[in-house]
PDB file of N, CA and C in Angstrom:
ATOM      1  N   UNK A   1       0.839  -1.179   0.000  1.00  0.00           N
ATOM      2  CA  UNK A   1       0.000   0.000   0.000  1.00  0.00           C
ATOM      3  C   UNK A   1       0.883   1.241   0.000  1.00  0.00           C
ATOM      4  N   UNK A   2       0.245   2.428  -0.720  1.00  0.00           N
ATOM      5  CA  UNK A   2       1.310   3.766  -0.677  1.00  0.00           C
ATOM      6  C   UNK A   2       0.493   4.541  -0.322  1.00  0.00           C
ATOM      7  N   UNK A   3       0.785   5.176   0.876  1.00  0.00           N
ATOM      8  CA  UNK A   3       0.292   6.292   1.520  1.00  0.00           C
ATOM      9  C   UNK A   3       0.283   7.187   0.257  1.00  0.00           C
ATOM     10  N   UNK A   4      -0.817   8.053   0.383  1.00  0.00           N
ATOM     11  CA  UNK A   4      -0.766   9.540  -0.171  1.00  0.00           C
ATOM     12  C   UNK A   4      -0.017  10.404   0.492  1.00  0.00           C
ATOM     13  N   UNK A   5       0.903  11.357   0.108  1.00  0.00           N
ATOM     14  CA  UNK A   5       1.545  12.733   0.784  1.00  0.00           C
ATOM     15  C   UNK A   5       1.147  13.742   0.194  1.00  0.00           C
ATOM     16  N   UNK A   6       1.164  14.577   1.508  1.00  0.00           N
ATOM     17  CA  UNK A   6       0.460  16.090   1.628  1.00  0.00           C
ATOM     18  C   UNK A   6       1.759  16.481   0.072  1.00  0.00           C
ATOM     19  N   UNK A   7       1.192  17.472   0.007  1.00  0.00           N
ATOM     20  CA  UNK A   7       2.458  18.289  -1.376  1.00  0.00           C
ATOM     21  C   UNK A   7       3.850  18.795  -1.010  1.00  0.00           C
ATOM     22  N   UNK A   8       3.441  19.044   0.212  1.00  0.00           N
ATOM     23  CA  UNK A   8       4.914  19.419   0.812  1.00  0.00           C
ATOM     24  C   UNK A   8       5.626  17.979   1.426  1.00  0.00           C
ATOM     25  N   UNK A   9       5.346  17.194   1.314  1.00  0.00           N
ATOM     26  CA  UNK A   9       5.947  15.782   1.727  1.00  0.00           C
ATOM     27  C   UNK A   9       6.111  15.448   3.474  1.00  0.00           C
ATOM     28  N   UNK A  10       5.321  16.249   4.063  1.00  0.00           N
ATOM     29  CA  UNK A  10       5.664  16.415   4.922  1.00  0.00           C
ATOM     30  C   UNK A  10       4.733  15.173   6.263  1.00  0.00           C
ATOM     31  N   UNK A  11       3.845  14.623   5.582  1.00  0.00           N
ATOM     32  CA  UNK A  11       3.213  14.210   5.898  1.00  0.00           C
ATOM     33  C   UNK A  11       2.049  12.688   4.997  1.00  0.00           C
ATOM     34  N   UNK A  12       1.342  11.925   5.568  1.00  0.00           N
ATOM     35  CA  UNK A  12       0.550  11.192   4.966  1.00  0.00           C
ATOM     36  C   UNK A  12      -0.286  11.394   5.523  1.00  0.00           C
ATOM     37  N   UNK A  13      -1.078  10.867   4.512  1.00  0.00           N
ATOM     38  CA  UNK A  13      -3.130  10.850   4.324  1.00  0.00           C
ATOM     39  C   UNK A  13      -3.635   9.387   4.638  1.00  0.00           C
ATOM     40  N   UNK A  14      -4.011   9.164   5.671  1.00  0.00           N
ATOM     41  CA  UNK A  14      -4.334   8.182   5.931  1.00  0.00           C
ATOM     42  C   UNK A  14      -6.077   7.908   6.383  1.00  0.00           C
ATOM     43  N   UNK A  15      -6.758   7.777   5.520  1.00  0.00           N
ATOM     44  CA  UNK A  15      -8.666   7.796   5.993  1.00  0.00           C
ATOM     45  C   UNK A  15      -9.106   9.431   6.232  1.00  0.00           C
ATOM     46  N   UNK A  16      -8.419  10.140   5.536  1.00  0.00           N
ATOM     47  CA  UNK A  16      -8.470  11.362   5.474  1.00  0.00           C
ATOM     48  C   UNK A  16      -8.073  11.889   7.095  1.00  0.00           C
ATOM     49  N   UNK A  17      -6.498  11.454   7.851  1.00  0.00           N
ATOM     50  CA  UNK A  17      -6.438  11.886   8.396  1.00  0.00           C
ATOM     51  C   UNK A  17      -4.868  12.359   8.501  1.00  0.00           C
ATOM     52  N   UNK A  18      -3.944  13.099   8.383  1.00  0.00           N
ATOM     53  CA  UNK A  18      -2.855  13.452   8.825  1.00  0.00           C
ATOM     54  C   UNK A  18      -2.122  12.861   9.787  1.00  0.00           C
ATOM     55  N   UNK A  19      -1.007  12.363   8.968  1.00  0.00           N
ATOM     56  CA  UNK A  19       0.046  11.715  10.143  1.00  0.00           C
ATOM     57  C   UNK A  19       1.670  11.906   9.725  1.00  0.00           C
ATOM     58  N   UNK A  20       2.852  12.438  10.598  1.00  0.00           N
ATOM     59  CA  UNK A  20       4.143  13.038   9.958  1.00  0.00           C
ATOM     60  C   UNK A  20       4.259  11.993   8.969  1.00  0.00           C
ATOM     61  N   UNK A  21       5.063  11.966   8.550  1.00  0.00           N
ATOM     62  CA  UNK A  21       5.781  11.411   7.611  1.00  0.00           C
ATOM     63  C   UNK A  21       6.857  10.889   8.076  1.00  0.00           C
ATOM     64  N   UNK A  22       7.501   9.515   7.967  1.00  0.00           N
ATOM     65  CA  UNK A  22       9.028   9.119   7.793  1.00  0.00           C
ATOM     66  C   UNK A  22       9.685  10.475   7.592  1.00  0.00           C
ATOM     67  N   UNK A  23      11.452  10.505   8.351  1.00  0.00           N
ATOM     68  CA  UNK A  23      12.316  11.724   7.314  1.00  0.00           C
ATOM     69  C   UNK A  23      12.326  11.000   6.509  1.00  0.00           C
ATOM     70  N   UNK A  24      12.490  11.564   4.998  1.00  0.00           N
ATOM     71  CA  UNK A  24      12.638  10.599   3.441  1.00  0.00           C
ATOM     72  C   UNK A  24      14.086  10.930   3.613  1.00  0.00           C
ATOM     73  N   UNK A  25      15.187  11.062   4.402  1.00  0.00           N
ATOM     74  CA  UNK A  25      16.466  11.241   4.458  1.00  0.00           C
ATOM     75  C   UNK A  25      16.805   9.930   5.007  1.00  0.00           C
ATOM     76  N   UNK A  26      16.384   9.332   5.711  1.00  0.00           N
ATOM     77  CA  UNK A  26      17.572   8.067   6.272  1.00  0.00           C
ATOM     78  C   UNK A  26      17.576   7.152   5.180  1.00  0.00           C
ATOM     79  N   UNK A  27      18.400   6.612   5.659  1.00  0.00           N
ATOM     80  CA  UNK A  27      19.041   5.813   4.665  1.00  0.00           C
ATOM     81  C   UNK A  27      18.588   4.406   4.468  1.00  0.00           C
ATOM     82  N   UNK A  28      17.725   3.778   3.283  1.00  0.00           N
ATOM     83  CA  UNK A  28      16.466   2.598   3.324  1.00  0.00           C
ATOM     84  C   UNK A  28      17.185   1.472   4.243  1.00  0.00           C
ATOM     85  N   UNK A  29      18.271   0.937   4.389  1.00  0.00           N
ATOM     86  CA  UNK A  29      18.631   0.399   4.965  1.00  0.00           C
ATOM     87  C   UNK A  29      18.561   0.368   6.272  1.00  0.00           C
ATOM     88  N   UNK A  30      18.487   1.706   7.042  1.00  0.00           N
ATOM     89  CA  UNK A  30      18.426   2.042   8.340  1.00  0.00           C
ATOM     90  C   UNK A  30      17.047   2.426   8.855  1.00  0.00           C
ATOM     91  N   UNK A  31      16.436   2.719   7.721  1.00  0.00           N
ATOM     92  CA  UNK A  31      14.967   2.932   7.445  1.00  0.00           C
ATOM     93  C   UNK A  31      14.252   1.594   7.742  1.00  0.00           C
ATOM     94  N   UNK A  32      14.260   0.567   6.933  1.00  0.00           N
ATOM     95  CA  UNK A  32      14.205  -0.713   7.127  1.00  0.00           C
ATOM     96  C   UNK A  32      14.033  -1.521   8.667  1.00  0.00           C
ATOM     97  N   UNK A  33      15.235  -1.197   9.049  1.00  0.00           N
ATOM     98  CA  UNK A  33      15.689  -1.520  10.527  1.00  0.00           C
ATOM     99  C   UNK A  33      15.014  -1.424  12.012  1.00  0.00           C
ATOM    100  N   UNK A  34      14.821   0.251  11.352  1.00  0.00           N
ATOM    101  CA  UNK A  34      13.996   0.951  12.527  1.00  0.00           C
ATOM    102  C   UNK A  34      12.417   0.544  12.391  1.00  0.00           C
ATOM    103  N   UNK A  35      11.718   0.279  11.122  1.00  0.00           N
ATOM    104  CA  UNK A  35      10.312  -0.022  11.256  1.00  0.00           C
ATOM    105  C   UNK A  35      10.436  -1.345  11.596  1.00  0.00           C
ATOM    106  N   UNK A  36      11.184  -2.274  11.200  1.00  0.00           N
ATOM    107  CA  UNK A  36      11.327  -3.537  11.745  1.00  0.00           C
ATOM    108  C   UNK A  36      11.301  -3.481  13.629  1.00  0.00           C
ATOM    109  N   UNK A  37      11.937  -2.657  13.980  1.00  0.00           N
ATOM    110  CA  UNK A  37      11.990  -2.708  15.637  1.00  0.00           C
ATOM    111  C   UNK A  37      10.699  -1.982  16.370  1.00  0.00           C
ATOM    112  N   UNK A  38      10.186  -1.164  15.385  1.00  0.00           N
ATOM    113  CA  UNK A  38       9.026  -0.775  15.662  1.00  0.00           C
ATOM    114  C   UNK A  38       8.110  -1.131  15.383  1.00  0.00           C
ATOM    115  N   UNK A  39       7.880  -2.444  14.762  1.00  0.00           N
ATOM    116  CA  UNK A  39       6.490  -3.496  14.839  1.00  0.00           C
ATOM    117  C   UNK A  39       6.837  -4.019  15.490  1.00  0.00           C
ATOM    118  N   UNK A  40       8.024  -4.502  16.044  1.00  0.00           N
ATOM    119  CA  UNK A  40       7.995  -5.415  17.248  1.00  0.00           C
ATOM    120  C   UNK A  40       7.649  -5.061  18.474  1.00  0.00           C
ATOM    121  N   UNK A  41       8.281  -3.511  18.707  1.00  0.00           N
ATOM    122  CA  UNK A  41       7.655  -3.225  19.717  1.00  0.00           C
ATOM    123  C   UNK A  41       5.732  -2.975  20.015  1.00  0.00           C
ATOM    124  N   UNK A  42       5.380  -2.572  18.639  1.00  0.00           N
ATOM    125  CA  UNK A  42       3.865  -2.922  18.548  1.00  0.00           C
ATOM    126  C   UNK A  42       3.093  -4.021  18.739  1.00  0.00           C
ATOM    127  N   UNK A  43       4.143  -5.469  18.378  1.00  0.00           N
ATOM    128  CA  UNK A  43       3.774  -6.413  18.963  1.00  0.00           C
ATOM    129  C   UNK A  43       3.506  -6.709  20.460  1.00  0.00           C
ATOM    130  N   UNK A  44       4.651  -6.127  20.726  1.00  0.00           N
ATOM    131  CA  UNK A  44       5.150  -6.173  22.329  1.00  0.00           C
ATOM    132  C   UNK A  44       3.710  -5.422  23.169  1.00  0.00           C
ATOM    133  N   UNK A  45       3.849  -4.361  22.361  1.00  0.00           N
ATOM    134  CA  UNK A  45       2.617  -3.184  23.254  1.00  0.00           C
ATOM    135  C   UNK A  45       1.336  -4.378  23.521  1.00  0.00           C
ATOM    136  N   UNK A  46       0.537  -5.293  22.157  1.00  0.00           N
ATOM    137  CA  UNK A  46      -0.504  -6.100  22.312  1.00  0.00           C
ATOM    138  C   UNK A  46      -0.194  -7.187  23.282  1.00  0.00           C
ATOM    139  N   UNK A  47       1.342  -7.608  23.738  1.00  0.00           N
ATOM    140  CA  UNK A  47       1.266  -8.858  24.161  1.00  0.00           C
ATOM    141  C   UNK A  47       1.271  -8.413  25.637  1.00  0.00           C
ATOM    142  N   UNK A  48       1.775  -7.135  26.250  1.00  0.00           N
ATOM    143  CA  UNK A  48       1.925  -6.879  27.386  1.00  0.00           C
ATOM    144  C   UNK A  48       0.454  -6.004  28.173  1.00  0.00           C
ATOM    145  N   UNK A  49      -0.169  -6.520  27.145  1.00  0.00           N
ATOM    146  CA  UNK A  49      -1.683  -4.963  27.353  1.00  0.00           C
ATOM    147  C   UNK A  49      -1.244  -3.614  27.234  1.00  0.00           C
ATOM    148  N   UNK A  50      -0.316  -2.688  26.945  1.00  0.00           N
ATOM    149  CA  UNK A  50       0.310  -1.575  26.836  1.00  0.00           C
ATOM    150  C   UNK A  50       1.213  -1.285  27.922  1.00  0.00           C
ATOM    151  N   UNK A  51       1.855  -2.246  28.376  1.00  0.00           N
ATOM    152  CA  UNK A  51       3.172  -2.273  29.422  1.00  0.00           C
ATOM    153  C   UNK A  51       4.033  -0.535  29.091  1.00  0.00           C
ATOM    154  N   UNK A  52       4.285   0.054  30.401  1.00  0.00           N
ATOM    155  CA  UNK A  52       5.290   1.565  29.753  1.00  0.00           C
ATOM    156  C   UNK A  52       6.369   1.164  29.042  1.00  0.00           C
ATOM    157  N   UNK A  53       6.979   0.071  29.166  1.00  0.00           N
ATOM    158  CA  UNK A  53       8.326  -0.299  28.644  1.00  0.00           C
ATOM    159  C   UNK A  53       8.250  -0.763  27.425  1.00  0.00           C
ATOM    160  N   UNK A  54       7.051  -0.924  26.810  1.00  0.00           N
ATOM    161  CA  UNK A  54       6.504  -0.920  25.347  1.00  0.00           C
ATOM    162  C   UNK A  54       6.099   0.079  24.900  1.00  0.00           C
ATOM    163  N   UNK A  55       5.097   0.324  25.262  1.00  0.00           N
ATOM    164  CA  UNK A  55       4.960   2.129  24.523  1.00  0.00           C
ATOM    165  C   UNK A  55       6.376   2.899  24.866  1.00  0.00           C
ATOM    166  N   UNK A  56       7.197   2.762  25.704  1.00  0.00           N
ATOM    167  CA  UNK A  56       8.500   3.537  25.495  1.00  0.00           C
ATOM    168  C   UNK A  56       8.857   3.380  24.127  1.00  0.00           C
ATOM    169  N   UNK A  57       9.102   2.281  23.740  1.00  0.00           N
ATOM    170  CA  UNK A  57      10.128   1.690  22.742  1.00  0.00           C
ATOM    171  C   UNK A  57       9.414   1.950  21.823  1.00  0.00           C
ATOM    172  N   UNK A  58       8.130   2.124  21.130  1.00  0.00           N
ATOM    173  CA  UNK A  58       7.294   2.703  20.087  1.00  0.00           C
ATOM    174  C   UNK A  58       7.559   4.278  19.939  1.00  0.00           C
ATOM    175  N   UNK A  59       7.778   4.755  20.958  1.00  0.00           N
ATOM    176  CA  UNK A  59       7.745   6.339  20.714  1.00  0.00           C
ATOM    177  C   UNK A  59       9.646   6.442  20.445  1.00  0.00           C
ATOM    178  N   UNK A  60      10.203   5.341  20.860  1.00  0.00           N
ATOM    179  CA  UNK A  60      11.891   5.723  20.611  1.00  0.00           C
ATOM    180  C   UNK A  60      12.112   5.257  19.131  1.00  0.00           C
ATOM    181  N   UNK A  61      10.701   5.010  18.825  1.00  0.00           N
ATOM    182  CA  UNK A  61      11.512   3.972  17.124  1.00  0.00           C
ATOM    183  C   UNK A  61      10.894   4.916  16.286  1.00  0.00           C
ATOM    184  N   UNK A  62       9.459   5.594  16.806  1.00  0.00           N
ATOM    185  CA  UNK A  62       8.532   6.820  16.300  1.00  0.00           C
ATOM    186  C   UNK A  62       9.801   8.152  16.184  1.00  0.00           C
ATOM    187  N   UNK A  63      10.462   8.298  16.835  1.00  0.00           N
ATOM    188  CA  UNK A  63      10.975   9.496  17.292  1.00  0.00           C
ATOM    189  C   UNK A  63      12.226   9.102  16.072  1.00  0.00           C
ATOM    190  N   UNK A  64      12.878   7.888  16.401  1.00  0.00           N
ATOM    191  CA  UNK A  64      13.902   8.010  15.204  1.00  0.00           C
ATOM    192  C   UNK A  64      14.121   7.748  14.074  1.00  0.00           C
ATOM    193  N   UNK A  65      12.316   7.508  13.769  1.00  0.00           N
ATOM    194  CA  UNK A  65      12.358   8.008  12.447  1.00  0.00           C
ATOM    195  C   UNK A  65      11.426   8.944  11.699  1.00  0.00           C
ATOM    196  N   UNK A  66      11.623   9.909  13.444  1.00  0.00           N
ATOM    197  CA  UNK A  66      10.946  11.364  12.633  1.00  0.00           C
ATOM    198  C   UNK A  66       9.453  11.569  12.828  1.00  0.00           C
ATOM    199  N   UNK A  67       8.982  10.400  13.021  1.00  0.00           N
ATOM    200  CA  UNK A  67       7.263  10.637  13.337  1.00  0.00           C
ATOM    201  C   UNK A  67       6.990  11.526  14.277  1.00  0.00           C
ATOM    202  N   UNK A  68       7.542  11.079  15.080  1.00  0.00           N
ATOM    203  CA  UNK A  68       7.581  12.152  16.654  1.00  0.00           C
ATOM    204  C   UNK A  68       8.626  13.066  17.195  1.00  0.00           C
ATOM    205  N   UNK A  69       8.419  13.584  18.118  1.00  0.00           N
ATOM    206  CA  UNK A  69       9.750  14.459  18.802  1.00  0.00           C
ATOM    207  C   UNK A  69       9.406  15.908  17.434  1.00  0.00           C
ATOM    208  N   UNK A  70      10.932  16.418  17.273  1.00  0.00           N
ATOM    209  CA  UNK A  70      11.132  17.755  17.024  1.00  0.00           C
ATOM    210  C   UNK A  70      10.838  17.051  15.240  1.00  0.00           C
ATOM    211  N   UNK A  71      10.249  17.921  14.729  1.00  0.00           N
ATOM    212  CA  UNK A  71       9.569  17.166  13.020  1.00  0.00           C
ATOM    213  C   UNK A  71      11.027  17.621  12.064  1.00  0.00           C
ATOM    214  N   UNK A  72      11.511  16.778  11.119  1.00  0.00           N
ATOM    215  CA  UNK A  72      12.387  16.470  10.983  1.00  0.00           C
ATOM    216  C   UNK A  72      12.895  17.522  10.083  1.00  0.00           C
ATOM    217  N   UNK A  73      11.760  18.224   9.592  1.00  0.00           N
ATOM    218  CA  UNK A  73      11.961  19.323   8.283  1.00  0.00           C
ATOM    219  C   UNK A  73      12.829  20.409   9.342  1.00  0.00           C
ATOM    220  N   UNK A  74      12.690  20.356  10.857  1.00  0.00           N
ATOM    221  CA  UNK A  74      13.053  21.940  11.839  1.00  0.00           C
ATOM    222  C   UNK A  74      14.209  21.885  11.976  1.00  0.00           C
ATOM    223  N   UNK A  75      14.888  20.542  11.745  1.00  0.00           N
ATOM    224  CA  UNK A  75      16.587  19.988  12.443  1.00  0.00           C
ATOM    225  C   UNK A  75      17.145  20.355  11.140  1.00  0.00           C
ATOM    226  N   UNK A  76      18.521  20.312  11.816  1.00  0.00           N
ATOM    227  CA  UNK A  76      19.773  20.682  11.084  1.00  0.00           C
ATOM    228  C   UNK A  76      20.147  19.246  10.752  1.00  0.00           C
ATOM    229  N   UNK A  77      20.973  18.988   9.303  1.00  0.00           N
ATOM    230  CA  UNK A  77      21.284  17.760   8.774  1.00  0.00           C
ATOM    231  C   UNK A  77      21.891  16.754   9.898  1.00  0.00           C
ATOM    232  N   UNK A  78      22.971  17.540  10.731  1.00  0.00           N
ATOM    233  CA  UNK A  78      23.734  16.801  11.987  1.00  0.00           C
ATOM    234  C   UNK A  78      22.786  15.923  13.171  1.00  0.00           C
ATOM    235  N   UNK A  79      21.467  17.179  13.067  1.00  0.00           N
ATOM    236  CA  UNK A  79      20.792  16.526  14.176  1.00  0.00           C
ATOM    237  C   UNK A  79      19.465  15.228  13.742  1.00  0.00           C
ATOM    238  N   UNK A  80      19.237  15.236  12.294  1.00  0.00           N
ATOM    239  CA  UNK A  80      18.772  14.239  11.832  1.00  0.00           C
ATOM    240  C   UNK A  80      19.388  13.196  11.905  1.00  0.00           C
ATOM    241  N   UNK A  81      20.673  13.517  11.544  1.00  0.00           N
ATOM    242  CA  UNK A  81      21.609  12.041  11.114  1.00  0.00           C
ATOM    243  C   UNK A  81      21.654  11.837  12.619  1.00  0.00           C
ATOM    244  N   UNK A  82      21.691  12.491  14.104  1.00  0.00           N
ATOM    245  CA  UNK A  82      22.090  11.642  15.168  1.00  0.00           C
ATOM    246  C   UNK A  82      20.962  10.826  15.557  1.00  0.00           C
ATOM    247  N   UNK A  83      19.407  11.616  14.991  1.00  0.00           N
ATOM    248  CA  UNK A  83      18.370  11.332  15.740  1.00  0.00           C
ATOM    249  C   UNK A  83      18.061   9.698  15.158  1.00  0.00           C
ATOM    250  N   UNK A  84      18.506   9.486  13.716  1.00  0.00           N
ATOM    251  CA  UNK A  84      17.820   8.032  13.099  1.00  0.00           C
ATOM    252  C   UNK A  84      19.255   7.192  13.832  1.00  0.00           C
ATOM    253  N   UNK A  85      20.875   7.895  13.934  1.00  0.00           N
ATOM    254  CA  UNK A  85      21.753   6.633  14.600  1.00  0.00           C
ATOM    255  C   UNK A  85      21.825   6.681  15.839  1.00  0.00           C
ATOM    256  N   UNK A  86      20.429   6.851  16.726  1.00  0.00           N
ATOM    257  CA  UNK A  86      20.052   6.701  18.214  1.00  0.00           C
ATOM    258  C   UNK A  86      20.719   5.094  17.849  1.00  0.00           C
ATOM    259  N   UNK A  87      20.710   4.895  19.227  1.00  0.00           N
ATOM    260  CA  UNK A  87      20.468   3.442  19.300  1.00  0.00           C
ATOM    261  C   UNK A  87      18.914   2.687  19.796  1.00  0.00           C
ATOM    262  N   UNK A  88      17.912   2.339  19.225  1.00  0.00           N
ATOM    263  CA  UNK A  88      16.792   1.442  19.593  1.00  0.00           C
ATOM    264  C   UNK A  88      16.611   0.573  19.962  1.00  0.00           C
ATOM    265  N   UNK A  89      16.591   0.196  21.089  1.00  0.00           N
ATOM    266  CA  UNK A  89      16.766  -1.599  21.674  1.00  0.00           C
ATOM    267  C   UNK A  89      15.147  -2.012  21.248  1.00  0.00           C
ATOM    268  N   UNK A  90      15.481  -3.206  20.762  1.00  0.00           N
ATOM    269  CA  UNK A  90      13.959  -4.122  20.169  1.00  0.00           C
ATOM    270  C   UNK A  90      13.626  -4.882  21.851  1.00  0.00           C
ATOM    271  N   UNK A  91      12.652  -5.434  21.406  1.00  0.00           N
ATOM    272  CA  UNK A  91      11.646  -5.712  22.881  1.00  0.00           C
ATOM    273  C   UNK A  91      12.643  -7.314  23.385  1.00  0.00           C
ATOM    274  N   UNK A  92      12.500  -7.268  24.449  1.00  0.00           N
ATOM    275  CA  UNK A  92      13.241  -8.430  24.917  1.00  0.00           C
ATOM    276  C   UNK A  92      13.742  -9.190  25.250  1.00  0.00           C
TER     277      UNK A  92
END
């Protein structure tokens, strides 16, 4: 499935509702990685009933790749590139 994006790319259309966007800057490989650790932790969130130490790890995998935290268009190139090579621990 391919999301629709707003014109400024800044965002997707999802049931006619707005949601950030991925940065389209990291790198697919690392891109890859991070949504991989962030369905797991979505897994994690259903298996624990919403345990904090699961929704933590959703908003740290949200955050590094831009969904959440400071929106990725406001950062300086340095502070993108540190925010996606956080380190994300997967559930476990």
């Amino acid at each position: 499935m391919t999301a629709e994006h707003t014109d400024d790319g800044r965002y997707i259309v999802v049931n006619g509702r707005k949601w950030r966007a991925t940065d389209p800057d990291i790198p697919e490989e690392r891109s890859a990685e991070l949504r991989s650790i962030l369905m797991a932790w979505r897994r994690d969130v259903r298996r624990t009933a919403g345990a904090d130490e699961s929704r933590a790890g959703v908003q740290a995998a949200k955050v590094a790749l831009g969904e959440r935290g400071t929106p990725w268009w406001d950062q300086s190139d340095d502070e993108r590139r540190r925010r996606w090579e956080t380190d994300v621990p997967r559930p476990g």
